[in-house]
C-alpha atoms as a PDB file:
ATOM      1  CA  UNK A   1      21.859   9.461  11.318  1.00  0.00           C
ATOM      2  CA  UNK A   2      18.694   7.535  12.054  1.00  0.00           C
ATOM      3  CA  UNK A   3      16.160   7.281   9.061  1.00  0.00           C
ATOM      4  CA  UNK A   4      12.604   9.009   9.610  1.00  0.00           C
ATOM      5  CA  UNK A   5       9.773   6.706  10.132  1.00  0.00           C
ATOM      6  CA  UNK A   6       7.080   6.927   7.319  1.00  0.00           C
ATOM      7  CA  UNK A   7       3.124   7.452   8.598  1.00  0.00           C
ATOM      8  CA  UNK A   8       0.648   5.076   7.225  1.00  0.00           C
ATOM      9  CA  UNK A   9      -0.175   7.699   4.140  1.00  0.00           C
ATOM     10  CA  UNK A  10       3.581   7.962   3.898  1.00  0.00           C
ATOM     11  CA  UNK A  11       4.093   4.331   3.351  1.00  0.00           C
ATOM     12  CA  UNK A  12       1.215   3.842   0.562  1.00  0.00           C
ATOM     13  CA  UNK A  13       2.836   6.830  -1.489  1.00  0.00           C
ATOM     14  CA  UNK A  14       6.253   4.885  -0.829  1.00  0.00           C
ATOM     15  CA  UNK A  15       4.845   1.844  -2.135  1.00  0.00           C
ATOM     16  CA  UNK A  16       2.741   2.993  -4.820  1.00  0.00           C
ATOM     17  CA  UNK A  17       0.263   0.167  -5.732  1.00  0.00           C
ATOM     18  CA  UNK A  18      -2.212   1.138  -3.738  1.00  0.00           C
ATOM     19  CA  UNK A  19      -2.451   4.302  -5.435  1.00  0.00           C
ATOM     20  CA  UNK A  20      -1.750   2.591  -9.201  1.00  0.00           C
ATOM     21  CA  UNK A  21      -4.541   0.505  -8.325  1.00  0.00           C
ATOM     22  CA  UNK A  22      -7.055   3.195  -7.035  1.00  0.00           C
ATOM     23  CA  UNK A  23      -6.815   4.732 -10.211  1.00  0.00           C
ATOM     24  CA  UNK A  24      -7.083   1.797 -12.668  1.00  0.00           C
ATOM     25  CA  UNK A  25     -10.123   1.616 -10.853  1.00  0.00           C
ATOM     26  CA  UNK A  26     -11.469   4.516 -10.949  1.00  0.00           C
ATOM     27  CA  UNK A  27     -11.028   5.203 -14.509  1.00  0.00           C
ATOM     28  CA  UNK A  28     -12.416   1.943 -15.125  1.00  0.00           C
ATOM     29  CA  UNK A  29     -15.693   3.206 -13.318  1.00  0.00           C
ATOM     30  CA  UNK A  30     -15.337   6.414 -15.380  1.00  0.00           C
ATOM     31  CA  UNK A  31     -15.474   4.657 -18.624  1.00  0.00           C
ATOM     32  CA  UNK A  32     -18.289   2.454 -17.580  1.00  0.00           C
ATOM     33  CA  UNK A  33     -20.272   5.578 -16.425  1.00  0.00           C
ATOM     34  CA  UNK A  34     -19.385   6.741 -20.068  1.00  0.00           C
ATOM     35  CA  UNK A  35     -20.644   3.496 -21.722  1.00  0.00           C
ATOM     36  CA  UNK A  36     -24.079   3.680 -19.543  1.00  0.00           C
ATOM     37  CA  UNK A  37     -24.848   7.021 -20.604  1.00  0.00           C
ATOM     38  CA  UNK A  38     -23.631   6.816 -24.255  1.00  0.00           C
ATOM     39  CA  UNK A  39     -21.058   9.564 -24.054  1.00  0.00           C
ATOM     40  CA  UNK A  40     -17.758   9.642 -25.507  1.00  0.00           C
ATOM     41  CA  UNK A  41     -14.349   9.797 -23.800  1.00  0.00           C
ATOM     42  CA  UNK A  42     -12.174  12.745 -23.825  1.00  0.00           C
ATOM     43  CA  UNK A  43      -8.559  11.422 -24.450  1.00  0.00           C
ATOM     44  CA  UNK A  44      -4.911  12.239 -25.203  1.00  0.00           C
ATOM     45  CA  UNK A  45      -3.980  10.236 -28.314  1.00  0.00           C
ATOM     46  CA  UNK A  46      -0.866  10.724 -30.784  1.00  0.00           C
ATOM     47  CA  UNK A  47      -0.241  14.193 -29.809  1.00  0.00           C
ATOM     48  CA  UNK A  48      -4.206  15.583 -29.779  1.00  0.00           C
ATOM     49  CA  UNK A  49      -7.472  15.182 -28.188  1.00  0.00           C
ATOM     50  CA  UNK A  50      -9.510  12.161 -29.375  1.00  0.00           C
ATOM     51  CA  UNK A  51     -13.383  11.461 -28.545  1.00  0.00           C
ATOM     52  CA  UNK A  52     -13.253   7.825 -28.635  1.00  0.00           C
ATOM     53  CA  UNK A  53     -16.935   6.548 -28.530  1.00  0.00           C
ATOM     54  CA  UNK A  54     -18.824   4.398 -26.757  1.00  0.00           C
ATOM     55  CA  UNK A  55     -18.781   1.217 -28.487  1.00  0.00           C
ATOM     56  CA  UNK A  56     -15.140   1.567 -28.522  1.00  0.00           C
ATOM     57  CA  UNK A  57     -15.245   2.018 -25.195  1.00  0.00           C
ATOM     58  CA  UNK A  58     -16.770  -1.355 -23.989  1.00  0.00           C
ATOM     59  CA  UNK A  59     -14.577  -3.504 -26.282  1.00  0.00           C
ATOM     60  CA  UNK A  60     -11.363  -1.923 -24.174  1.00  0.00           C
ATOM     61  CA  UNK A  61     -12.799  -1.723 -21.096  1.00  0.00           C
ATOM     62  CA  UNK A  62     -13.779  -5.667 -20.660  1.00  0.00           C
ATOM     63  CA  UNK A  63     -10.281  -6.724 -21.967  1.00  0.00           C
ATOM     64  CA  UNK A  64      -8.357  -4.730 -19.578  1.00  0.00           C
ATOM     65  CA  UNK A  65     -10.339  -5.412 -16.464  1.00  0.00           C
ATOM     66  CA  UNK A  66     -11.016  -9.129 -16.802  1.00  0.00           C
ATOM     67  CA  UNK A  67      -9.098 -11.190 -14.076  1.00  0.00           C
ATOM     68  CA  UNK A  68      -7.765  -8.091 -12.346  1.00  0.00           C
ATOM     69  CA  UNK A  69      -7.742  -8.105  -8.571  1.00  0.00           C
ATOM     70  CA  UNK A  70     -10.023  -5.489  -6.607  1.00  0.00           C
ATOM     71  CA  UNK A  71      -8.452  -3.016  -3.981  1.00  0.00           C
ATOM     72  CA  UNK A  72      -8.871  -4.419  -0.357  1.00  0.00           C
ATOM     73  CA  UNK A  73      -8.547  -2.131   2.690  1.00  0.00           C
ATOM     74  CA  UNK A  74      -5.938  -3.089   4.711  1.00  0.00           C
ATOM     75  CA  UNK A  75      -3.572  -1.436   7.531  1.00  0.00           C
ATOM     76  CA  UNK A  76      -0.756  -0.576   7.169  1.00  0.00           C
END
């Protein structure tokens, strides 16, 4: 039987970088937005909700972005 030929969307949910990488993204622009307003995040941390504040915040956020690559369009 002959395989089915993925579409373009069905090949970037295949592959799943693009997606992982979307995401780091965006919740890296989520935190920042949290940071620039001086709001707490809302997280899921040893089995209960957590507001981890904004100074906390920055100090994570600038060691897990640094040197990270930034999404590129490209076709598929």
């Amino acid at each position: 039987m002959r395989a089915k030929q993925l579409s373009r969307v069905g090949k970037i949910f295949a592959d799943g970088r693009r997606i992982d990488e979307a995401l780091r993204l965006a919740a890296r622009d989520a935190i920042r937005l949290h940071v620039q307003h001086d709001m707490p995040v809302v997280v899921w941390r040893d089995g209960g909700i957590v507001l981890v504040p904004p100074g906390e915040l920055s100090a994570k956020a600038s060691r897990k972005t640094t040197g990270r690559r930034r999404l590129t369009k490209r076709r598929a």
